[in-house]
N, C-alpha and C. Protein backbone atom coordinates (compact mmCIF):
# COMPACT_ATOMS: atom_id res chain seq x y z
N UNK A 1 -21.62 -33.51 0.21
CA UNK A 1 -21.22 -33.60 -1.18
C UNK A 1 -19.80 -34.18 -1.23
N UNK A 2 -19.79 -35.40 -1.80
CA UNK A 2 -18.45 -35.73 -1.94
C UNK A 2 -17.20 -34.85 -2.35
N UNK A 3 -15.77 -35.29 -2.79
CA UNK A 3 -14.90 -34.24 -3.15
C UNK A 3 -15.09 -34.46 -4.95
N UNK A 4 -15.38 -35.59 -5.27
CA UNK A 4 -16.07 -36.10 -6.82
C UNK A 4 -16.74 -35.11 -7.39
N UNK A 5 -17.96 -35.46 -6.46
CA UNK A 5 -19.19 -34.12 -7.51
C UNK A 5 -19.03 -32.68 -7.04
N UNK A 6 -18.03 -32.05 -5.86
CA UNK A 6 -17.88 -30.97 -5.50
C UNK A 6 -16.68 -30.50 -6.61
N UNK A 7 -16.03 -31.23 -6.96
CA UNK A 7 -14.53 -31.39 -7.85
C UNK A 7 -15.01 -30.99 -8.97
N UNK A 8 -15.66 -31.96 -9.91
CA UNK A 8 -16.24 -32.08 -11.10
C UNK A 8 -17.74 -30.93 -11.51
N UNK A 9 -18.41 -30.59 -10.14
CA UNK A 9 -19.20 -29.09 -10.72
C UNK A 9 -18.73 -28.16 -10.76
N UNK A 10 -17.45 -27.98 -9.79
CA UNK A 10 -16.43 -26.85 -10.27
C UNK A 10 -16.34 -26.99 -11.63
N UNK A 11 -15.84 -27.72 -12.18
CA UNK A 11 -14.76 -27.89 -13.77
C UNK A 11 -15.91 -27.83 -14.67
N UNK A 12 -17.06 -28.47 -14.66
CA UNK A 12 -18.31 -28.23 -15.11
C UNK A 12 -18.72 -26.87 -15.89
N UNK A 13 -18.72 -26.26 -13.88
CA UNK A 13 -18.94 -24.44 -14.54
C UNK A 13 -17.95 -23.58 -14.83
N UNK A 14 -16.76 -23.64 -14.83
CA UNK A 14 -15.82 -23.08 -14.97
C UNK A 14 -15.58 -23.31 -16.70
N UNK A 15 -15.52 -24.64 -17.27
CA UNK A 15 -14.96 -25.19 -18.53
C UNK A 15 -16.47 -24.40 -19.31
N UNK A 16 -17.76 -24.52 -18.51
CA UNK A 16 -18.38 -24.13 -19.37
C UNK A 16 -18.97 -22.60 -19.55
N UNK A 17 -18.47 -21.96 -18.67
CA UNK A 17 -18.63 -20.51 -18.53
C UNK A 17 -17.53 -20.13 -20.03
N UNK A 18 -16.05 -21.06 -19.39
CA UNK A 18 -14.49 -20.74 -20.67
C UNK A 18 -15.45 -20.81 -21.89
N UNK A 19 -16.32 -21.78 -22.03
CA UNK A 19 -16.23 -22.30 -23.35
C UNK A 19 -17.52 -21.50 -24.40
N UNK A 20 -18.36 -21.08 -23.00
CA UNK A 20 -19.39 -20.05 -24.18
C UNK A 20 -19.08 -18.97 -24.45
N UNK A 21 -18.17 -18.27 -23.30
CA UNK A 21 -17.23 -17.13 -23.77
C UNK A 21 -16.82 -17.18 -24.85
N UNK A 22 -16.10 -18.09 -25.10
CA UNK A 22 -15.21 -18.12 -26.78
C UNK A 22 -16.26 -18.15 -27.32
N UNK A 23 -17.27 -18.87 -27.44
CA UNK A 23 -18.76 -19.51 -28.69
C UNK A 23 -19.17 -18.21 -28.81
N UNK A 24 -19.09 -17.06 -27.60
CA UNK A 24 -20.15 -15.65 -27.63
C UNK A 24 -19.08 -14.41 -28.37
N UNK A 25 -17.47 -15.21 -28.41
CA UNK A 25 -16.30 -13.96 -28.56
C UNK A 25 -16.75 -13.01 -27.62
N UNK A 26 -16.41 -13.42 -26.28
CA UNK A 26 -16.94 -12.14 -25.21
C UNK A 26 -15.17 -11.47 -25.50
N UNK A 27 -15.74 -9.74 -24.99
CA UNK A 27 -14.67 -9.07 -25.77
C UNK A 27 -13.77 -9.13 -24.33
N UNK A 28 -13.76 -9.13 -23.14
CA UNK A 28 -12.58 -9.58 -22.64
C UNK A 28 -11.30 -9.98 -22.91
N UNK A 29 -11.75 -11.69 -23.48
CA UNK A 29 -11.02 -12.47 -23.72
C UNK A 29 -10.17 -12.61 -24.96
N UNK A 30 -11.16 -11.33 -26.01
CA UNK A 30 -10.10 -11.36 -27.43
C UNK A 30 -8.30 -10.74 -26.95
N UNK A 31 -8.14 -9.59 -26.37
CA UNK A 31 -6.46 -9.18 -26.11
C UNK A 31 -5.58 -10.59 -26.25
N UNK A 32 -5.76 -11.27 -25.26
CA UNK A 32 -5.39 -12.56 -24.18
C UNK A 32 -4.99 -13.27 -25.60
N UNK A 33 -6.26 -13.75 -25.97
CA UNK A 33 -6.06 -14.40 -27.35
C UNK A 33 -5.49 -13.84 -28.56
N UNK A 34 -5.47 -12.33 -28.58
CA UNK A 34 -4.16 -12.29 -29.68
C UNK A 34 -3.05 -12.32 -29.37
N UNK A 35 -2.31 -11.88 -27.97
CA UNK A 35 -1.29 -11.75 -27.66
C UNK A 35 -0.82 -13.27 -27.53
N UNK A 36 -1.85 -14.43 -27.76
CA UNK A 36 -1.07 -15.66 -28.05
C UNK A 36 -1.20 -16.27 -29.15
N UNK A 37 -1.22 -14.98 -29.99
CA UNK A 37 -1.38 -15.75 -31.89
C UNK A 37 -2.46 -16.27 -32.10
N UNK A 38 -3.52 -16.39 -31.49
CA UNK A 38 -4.89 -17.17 -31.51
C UNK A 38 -6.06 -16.39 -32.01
N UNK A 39 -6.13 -16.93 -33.40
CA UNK A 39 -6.93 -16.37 -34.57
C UNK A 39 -8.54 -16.15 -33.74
N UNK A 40 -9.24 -14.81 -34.03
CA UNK A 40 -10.84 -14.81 -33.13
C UNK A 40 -11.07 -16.07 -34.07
N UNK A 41 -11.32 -16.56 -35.22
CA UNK A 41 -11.95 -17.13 -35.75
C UNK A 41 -11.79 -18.57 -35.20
N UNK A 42 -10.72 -19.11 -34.22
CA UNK A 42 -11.12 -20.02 -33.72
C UNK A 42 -11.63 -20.40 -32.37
N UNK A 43 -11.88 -18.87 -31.93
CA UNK A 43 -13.16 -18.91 -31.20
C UNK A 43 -14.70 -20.01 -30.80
N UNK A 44 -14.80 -19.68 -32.24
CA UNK A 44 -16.07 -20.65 -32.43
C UNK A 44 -15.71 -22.09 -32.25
N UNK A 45 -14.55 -22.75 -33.14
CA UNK A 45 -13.98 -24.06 -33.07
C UNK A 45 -12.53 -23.64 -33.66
N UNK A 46 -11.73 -24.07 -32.69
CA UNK A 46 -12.43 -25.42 -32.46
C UNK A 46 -12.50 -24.51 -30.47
N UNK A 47 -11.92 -23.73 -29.84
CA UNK A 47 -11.99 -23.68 -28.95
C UNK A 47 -13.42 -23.58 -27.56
N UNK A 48 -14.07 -22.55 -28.56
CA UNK A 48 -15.46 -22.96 -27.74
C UNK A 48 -15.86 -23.90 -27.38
N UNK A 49 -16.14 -24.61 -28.77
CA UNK A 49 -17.09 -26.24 -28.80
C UNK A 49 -16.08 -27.40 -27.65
N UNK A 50 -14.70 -27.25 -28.00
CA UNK A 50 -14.38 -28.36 -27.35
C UNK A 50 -14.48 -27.81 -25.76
N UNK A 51 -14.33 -26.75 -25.18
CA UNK A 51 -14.38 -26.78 -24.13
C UNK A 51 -16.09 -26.61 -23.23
N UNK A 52 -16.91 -26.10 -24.21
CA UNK A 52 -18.11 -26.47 -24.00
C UNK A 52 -18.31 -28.09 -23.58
N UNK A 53 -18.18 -29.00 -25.45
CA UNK A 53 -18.26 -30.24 -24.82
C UNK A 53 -17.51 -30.96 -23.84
N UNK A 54 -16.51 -30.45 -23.34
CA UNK A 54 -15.44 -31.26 -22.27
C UNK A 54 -16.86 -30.93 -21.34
N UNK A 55 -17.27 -29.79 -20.91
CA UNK A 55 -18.00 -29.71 -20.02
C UNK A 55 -19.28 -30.22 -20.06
N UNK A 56 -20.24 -30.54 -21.29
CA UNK A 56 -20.69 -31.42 -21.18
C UNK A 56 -20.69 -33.27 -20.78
N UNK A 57 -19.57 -32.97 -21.09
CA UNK A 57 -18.94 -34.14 -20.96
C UNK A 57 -18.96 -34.60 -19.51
N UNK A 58 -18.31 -33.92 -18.60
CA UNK A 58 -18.19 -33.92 -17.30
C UNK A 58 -19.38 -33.86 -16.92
N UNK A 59 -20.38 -33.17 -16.96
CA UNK A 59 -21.89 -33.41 -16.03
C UNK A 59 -22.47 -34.97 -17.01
N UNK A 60 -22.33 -35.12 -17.79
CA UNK A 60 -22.64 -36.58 -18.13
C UNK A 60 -22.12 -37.78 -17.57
N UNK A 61 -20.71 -37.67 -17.40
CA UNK A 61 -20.17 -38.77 -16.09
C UNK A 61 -20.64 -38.67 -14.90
N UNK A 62 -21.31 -37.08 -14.37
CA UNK A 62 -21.62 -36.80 -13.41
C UNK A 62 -22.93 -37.91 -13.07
N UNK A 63 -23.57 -37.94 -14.37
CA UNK A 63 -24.98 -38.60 -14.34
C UNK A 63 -25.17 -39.98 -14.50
N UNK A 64 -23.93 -40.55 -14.32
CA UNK A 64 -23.89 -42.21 -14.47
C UNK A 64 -23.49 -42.53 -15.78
N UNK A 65 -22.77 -41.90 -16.05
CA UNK A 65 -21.64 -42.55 -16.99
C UNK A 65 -19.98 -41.71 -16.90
N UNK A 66 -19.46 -42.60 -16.02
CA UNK A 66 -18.10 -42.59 -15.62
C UNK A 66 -16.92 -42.55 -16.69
N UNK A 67 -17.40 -43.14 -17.61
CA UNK A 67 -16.42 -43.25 -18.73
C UNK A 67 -16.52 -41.77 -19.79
N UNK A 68 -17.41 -41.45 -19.75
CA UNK A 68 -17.89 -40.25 -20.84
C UNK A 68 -17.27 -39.25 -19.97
N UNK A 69 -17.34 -39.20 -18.52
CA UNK A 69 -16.17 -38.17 -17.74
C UNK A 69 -14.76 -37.99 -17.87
N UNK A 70 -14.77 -39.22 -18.03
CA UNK A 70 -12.94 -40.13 -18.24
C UNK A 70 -12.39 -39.32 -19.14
N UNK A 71 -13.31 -39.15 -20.38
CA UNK A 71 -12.83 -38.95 -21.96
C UNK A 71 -12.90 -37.54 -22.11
N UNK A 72 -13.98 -36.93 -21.40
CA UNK A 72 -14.00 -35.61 -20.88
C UNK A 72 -12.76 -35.01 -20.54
N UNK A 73 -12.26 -35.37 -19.63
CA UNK A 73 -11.33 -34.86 -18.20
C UNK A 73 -10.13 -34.94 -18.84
N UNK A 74 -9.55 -36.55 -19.46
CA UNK A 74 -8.76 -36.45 -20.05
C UNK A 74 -8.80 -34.87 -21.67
N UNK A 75 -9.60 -34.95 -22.06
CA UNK A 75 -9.86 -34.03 -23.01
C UNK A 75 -9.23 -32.71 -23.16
N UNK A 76 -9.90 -32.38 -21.36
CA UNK A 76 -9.86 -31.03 -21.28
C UNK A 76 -8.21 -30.56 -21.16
N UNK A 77 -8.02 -31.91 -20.39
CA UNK A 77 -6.43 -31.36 -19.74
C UNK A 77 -5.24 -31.32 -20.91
N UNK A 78 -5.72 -32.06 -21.86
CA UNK A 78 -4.69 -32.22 -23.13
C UNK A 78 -5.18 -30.98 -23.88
N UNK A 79 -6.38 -30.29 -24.11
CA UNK A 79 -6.45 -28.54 -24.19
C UNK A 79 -5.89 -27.90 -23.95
N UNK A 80 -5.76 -27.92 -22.26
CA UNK A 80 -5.32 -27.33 -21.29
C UNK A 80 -3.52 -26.91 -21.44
N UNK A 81 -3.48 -28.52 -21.81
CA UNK A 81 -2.03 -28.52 -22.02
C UNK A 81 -1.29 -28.13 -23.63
N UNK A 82 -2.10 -28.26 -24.72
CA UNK A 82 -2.22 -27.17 -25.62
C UNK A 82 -2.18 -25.68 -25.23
N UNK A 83 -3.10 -25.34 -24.76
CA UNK A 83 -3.28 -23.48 -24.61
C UNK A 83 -2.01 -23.22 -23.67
N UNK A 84 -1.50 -23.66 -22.93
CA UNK A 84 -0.36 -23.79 -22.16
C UNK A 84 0.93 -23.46 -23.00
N UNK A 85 1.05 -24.03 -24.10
CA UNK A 85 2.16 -24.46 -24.77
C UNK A 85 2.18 -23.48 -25.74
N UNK A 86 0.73 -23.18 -26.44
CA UNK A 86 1.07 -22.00 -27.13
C UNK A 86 0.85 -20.73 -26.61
N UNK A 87 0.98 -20.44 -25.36
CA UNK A 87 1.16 -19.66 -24.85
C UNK A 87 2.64 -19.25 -24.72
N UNK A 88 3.04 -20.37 -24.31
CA UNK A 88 4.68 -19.88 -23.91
C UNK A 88 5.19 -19.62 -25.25
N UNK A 89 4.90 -20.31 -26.47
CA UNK A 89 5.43 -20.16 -27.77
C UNK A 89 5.41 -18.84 -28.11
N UNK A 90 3.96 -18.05 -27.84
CA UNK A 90 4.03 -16.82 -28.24
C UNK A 90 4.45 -15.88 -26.85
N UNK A 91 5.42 -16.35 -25.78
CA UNK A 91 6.26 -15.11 -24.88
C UNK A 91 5.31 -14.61 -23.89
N UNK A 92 3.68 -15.42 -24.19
CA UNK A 92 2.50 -14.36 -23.49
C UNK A 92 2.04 -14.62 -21.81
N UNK A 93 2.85 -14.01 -21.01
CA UNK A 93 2.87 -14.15 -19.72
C UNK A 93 1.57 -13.33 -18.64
N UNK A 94 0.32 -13.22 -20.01
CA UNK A 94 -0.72 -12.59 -19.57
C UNK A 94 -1.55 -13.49 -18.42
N UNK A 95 -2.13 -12.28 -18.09
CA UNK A 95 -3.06 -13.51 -17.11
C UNK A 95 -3.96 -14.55 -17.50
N UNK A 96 -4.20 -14.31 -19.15
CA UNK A 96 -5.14 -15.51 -19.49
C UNK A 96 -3.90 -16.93 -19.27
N UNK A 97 -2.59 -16.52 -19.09
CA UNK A 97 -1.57 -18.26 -19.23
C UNK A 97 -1.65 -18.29 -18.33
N UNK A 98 -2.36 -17.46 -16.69
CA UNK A 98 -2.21 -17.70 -15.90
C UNK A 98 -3.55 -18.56 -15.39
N UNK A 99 -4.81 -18.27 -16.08
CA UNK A 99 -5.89 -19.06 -16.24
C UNK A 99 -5.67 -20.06 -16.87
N UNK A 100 -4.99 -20.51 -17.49
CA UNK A 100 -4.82 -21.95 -18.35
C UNK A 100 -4.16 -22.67 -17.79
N UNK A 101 -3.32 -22.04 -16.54
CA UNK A 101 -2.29 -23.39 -15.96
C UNK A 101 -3.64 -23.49 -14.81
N UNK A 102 -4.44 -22.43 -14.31
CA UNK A 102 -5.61 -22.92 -13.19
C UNK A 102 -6.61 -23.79 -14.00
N UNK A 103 -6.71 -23.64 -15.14
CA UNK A 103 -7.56 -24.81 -15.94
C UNK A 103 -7.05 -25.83 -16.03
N UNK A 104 -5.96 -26.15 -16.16
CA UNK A 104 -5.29 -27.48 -16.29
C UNK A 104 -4.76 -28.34 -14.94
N UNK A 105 -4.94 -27.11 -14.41
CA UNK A 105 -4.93 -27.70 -12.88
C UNK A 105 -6.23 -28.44 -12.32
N UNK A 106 -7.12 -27.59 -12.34
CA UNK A 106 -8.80 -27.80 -12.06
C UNK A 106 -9.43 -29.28 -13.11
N UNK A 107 -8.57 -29.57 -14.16
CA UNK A 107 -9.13 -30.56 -14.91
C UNK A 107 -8.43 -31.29 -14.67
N UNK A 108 -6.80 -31.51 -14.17
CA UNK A 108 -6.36 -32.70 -14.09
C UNK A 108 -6.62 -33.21 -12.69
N UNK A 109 -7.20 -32.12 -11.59
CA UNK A 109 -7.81 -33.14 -10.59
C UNK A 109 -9.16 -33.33 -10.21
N UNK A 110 -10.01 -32.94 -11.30
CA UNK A 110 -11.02 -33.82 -11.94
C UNK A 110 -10.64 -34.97 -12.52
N UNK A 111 -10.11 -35.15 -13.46
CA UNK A 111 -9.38 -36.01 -14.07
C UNK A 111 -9.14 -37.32 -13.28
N UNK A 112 -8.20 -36.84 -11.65
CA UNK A 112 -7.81 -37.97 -10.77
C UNK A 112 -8.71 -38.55 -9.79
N UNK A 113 -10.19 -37.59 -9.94
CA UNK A 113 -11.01 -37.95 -8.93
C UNK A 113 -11.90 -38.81 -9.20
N UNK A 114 -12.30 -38.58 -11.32
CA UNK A 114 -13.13 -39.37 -11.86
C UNK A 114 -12.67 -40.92 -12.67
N UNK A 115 -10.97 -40.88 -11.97
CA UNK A 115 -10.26 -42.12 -12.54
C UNK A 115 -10.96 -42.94 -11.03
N UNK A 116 -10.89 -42.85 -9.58
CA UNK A 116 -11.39 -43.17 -8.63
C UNK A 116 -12.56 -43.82 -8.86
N UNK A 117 -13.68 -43.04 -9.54
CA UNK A 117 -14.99 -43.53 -9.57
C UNK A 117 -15.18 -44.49 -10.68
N UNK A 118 -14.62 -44.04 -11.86
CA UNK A 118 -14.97 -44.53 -12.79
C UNK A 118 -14.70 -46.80 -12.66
């Protein structure tokens, strides 16, 4: 298995495990999200959906279209780099900011693996 599709099914299941969590409001993840000002109600959207579709997104480049990964990857990491930012805004040094810098990590080198292929 290349480091491409070993790279990119990581971020796959990971973005899309993140992203039905929010779509399901699994109760875990609500604390995390208030302690960074982050209304449940955008749970559903915009946060679910987009990180759902980033991850659709990514197994679709996976499937021969390189560019729909591109737009993906880039996607996720400018999320990534959102939830990042309002994290620090709201002081919240929980472990979910500590999952968002491993998400933004995990997508920006997806990101550099599917600039390679694409």
């Amino acid at each position: 298995m290349t480091p491409y599709v070993a790279l990119t099914l990581s971020a796959v299941a990971a973005n899309g495990f993140s992203g039905i969590a929010a779509l399901l409001h699994f109760k875990p993840i609500l604390p995390g999200m208030a302690r960074a000002g982050v209304p449940e109600s955008w749970l559903t959207f915009p946060i679910g959906t987009l990180k759902t579709a980033g991850a659709l997104g990514l197994a679709v480049g996976l499937a021969g279209l390189p560019m729909v990964g591109v737009a993906a990857a880039v996607g996720l990491v400018l999320f990534f780099v959102c939830a990042i930012y309002t994290h620090i805004l709201a002081r919240d040094c929980s472990p979910q900011f500590a999952l968002a810098i491993g998400f933004l990590t995990l997508n920006a080198a997806s990101l550099a693996v599917v600039l390679n292929v694409a």
